[in-house]
Protein backbone atom coordinates (compact mmCIF):
# COMPACT_ATOMS: atom_id res chain seq x y z
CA UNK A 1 0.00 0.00 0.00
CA UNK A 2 1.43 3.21 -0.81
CA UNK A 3 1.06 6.53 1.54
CA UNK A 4 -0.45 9.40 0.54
CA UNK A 5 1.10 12.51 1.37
CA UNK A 6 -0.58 15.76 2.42
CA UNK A 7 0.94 17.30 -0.49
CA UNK A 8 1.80 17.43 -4.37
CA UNK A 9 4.08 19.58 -6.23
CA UNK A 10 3.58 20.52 -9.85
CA UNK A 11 6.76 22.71 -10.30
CA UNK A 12 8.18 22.03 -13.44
CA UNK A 13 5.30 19.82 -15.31
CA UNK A 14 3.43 21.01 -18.17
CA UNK A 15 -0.06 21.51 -17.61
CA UNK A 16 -1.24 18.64 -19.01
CA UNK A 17 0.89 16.75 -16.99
CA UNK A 18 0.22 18.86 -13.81
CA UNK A 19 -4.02 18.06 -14.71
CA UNK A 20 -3.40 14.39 -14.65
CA UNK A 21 -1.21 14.42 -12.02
CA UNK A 22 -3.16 16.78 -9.72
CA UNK A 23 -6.33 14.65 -10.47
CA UNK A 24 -5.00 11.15 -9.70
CA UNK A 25 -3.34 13.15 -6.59
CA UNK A 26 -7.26 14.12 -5.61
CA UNK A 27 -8.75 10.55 -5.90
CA UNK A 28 -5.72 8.86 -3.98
CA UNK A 29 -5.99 11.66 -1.17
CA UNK A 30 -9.56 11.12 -0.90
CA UNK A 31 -9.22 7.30 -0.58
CA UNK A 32 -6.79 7.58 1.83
CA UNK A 33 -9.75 10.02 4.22
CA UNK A 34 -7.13 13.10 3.81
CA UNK A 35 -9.66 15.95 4.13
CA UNK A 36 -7.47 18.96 3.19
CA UNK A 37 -4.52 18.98 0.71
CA UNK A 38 -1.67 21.35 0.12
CA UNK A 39 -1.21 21.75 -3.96
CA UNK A 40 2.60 23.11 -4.83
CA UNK A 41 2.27 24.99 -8.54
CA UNK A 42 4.81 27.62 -7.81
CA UNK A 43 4.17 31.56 -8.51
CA UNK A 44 6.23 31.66 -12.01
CA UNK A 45 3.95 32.70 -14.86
CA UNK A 46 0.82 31.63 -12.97
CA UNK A 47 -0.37 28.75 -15.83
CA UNK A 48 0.52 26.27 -13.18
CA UNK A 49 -2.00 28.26 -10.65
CA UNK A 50 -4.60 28.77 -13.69
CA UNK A 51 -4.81 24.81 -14.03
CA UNK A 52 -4.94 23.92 -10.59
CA UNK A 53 -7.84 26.30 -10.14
CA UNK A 54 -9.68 25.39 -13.11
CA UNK A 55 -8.81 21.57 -12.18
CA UNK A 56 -10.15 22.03 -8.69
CA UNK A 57 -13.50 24.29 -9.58
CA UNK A 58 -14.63 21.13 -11.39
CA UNK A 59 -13.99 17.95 -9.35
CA UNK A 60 -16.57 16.33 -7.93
CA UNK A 61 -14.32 15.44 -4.87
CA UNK A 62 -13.26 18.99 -4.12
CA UNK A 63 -15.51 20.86 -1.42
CA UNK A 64 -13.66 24.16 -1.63
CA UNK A 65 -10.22 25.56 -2.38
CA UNK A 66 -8.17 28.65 -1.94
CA UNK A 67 -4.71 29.99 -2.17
CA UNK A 68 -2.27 29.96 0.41
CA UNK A 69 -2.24 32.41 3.36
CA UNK A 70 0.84 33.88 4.67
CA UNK A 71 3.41 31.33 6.05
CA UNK A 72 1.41 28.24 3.93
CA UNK A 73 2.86 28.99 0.42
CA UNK A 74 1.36 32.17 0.14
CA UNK A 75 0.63 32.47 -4.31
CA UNK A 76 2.90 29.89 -5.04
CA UNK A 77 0.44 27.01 -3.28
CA UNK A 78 -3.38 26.08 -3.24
CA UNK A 79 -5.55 24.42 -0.37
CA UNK A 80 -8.20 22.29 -1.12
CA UNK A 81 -10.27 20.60 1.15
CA UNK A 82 -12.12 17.66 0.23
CA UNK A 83 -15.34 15.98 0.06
CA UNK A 84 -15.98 13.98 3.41
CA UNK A 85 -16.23 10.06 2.70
């Protein structure tokens, strides 16, 4: 069985590879009951940030999501906090 961490980082990934990563991230996080995620996209030219958002506006297993407060990532990470099982 493989552990699920509380976070993913993107940096560096196109975004197609970042949307398929990021969404298999979602669905093993929720399996393993994690109910809030840290998402790592980095602040470069914000496409990174653009997919994650757009990613995370449509799952089904994503309750609500915002960007990092100071001292969490600030613009370089997302929160998301998922669906309860």
């Amino acid at each position: 069985m493989t552990t699920v961490l509380n976070e993913i980082d993107l940096h560096h990934l196109t975004a197609e590879e970042a949307a398929y990563r990021l969404d298999k991230y979602l669905n093993d996080a929720f399996i393993a009951g994690k109910m809030r995620v840290k998402i790592i996209h980095g602040k470069g030219t914000g496409t990174l940030r653009q997919v994650v958002s757009e990613e995370l506006a449509g799952h089904p297993l994503v309750r609500s999501y915002r960007l990092a407060g100071y001292g969490e990532g600030d613009d370089g990470v997302t929160i998301a906090e998922l669906v309860m099982r």
